[in-house]
PDB file of N, CA and C in Angstrom:
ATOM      1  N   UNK A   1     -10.717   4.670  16.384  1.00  0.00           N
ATOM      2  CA  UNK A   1     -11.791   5.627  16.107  1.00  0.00           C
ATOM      3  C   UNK A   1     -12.761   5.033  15.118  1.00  0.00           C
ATOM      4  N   UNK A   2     -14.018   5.338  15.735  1.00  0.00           N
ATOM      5  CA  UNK A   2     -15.169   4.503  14.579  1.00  0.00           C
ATOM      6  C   UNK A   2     -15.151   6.106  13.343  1.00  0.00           C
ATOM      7  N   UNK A   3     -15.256   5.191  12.636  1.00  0.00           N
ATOM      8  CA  UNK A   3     -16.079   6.190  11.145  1.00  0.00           C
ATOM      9  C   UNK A   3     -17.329   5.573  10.671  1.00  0.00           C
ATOM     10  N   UNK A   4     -18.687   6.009  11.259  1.00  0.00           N
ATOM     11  CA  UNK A   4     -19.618   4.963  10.711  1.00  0.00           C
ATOM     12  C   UNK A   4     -20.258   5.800   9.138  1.00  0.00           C
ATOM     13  N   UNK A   5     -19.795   6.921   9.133  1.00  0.00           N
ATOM     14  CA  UNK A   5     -20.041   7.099   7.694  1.00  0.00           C
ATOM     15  C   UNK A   5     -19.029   6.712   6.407  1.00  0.00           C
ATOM     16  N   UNK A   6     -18.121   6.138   7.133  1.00  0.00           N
ATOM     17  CA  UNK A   6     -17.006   6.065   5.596  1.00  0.00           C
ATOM     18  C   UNK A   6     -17.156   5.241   4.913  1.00  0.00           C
ATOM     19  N   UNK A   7     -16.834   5.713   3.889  1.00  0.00           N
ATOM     20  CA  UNK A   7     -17.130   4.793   2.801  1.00  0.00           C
ATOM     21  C   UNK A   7     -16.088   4.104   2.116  1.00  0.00           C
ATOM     22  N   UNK A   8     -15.862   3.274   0.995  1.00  0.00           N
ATOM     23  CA  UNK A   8     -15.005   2.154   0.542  1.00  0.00           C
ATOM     24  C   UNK A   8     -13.699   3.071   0.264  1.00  0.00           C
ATOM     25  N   UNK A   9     -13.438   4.374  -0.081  1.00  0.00           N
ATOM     26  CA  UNK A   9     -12.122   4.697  -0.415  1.00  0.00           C
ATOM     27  C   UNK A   9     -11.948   5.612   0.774  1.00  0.00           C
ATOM     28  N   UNK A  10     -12.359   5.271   1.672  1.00  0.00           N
ATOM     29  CA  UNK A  10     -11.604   5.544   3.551  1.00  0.00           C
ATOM     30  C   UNK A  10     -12.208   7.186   3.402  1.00  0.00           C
ATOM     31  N   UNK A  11     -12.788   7.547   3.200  1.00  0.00           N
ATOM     32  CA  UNK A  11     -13.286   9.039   3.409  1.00  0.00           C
ATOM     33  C   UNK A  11     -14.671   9.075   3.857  1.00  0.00           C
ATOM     34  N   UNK A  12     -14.809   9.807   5.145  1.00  0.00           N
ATOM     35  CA  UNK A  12     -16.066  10.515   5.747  1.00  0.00           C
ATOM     36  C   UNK A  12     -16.521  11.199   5.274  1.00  0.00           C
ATOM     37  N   UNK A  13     -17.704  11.313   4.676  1.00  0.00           N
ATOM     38  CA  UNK A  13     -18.179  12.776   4.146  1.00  0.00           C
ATOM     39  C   UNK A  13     -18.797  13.792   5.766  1.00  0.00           C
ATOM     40  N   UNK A  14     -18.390  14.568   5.218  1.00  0.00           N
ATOM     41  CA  UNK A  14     -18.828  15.271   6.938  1.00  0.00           C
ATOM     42  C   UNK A  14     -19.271  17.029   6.537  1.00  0.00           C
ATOM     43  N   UNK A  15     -20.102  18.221   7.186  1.00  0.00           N
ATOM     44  CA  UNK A  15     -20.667  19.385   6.555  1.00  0.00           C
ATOM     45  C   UNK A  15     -19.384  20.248   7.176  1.00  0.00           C
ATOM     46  N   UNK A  16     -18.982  21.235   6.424  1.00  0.00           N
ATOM     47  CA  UNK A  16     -18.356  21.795   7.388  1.00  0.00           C
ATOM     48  C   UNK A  16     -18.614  23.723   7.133  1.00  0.00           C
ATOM     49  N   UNK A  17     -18.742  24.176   8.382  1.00  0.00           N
ATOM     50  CA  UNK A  17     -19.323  25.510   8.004  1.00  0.00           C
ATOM     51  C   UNK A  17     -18.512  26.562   9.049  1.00  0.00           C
ATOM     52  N   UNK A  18     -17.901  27.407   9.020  1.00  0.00           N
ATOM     53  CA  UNK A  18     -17.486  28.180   9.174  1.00  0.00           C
ATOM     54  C   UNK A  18     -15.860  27.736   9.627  1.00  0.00           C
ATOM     55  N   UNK A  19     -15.118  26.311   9.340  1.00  0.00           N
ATOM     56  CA  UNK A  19     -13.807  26.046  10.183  1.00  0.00           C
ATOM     57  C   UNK A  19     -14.620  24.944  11.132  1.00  0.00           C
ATOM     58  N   UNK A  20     -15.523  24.907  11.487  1.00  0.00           N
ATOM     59  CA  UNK A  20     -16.374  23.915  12.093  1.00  0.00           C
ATOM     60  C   UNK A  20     -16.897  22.651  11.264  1.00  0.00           C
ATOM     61  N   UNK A  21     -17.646  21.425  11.902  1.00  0.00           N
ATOM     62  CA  UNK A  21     -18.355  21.115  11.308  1.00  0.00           C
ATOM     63  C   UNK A  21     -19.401  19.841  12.044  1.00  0.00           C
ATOM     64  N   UNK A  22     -20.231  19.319  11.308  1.00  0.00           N
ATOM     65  CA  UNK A  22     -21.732  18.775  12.195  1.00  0.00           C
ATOM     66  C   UNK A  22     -21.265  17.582  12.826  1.00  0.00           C
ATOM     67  N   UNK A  23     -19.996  16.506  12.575  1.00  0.00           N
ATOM     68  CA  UNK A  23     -19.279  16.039  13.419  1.00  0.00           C
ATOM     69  C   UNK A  23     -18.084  15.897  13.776  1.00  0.00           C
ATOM     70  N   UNK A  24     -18.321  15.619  15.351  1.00  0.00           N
ATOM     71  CA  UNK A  24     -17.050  15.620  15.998  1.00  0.00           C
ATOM     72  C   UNK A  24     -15.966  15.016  15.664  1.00  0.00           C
ATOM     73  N   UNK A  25     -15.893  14.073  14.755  1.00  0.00           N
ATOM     74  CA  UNK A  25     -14.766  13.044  14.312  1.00  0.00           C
ATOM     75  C   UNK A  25     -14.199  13.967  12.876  1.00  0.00           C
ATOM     76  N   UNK A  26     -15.205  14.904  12.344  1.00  0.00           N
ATOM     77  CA  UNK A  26     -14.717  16.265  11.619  1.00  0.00           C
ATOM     78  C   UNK A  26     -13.942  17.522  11.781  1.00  0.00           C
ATOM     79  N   UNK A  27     -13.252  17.064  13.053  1.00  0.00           N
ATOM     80  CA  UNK A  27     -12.946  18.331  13.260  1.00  0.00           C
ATOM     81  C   UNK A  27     -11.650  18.938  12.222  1.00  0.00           C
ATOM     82  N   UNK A  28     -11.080  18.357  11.519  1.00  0.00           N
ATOM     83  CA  UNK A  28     -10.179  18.286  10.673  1.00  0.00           C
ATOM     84  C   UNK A  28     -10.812  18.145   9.375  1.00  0.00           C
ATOM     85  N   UNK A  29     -11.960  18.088   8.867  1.00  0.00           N
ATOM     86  CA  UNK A  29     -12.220  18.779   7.473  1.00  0.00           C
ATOM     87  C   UNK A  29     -11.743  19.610   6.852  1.00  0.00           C
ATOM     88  N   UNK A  30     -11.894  18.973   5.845  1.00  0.00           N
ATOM     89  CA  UNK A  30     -11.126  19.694   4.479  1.00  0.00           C
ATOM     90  C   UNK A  30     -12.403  20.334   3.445  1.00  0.00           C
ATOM     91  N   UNK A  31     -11.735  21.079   3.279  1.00  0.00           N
ATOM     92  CA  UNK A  31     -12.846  21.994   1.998  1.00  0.00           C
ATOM     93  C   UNK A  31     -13.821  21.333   1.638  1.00  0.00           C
ATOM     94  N   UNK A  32     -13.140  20.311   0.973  1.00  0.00           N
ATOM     95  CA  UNK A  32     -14.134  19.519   0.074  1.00  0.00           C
ATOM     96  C   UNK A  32     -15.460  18.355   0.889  1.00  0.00           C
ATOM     97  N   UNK A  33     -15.256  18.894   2.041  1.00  0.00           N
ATOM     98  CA  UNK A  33     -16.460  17.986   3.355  1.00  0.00           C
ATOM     99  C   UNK A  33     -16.013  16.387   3.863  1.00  0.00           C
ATOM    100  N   UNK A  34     -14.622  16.130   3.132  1.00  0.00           N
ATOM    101  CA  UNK A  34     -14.278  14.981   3.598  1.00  0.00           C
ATOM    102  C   UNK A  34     -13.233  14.817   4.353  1.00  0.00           C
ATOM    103  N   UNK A  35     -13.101  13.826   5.470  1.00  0.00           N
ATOM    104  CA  UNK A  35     -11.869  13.609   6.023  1.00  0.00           C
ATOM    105  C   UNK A  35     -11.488  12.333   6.020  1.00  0.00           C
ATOM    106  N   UNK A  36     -10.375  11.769   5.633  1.00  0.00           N
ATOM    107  CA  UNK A  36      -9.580  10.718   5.476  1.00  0.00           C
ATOM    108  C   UNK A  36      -9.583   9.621   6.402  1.00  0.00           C
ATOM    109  N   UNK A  37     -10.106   8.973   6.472  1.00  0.00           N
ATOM    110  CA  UNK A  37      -9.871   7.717   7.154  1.00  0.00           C
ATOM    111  C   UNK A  37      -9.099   6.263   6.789  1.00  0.00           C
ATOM    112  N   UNK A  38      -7.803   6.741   6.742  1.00  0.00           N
ATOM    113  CA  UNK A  38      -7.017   5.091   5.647  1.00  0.00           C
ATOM    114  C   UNK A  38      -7.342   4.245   6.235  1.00  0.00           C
ATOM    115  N   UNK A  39      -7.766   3.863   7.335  1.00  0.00           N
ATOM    116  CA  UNK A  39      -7.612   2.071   7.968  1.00  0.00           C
ATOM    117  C   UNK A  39      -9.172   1.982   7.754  1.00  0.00           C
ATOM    118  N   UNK A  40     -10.139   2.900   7.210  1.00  0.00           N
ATOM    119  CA  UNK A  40     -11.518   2.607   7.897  1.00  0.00           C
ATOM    120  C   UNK A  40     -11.650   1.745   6.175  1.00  0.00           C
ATOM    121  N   UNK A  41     -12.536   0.690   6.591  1.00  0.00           N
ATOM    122  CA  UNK A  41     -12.908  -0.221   5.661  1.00  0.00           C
ATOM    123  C   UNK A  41     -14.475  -0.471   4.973  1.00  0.00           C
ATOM    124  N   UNK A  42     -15.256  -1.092   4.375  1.00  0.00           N
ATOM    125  CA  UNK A  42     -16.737  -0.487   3.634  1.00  0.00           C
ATOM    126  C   UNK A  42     -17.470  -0.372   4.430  1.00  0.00           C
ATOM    127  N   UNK A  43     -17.463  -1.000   5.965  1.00  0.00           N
ATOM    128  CA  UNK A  43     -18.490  -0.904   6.678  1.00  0.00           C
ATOM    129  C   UNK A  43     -18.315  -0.037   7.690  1.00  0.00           C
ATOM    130  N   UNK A  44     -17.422   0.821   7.579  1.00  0.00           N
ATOM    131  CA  UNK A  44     -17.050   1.808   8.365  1.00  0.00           C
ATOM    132  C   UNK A  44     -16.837   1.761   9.825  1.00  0.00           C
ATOM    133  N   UNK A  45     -16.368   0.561   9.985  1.00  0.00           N
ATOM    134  CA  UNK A  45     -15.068   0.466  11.112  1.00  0.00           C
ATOM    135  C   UNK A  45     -13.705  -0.131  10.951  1.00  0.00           C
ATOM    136  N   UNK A  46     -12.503   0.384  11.819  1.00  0.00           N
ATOM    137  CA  UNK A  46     -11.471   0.288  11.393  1.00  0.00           C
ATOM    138  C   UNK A  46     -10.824  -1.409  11.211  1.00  0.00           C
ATOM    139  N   UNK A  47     -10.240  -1.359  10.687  1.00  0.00           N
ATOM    140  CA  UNK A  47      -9.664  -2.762  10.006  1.00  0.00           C
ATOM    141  C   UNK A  47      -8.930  -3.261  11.691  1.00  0.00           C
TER     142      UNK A  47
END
């Protein structure tokens, strides 16, 4: 799975609004608008 927004400590920032959110690779957001990506690396594809 690409993450082209993640950044160096493996987290997507992503919007999330009602249990939803603006992307599809979000569908598992967490409160705080981020979702975890451990393998994704600074340039935001996976190792």
């Amino acid at each position: 799975m690409d993450c082209p927004f993640c950044n160096g400590s493996g987290e997507t920032p992503c919007l999330c609004r009602g249990g939803k959110s603006d992307m599809g690779a979000c569908e598992d957001c967490k409160g705080d608008g981020y979702i975890v990506c451990p393998r994704c690396n600074g340039t935001g594809l996976l190792e």
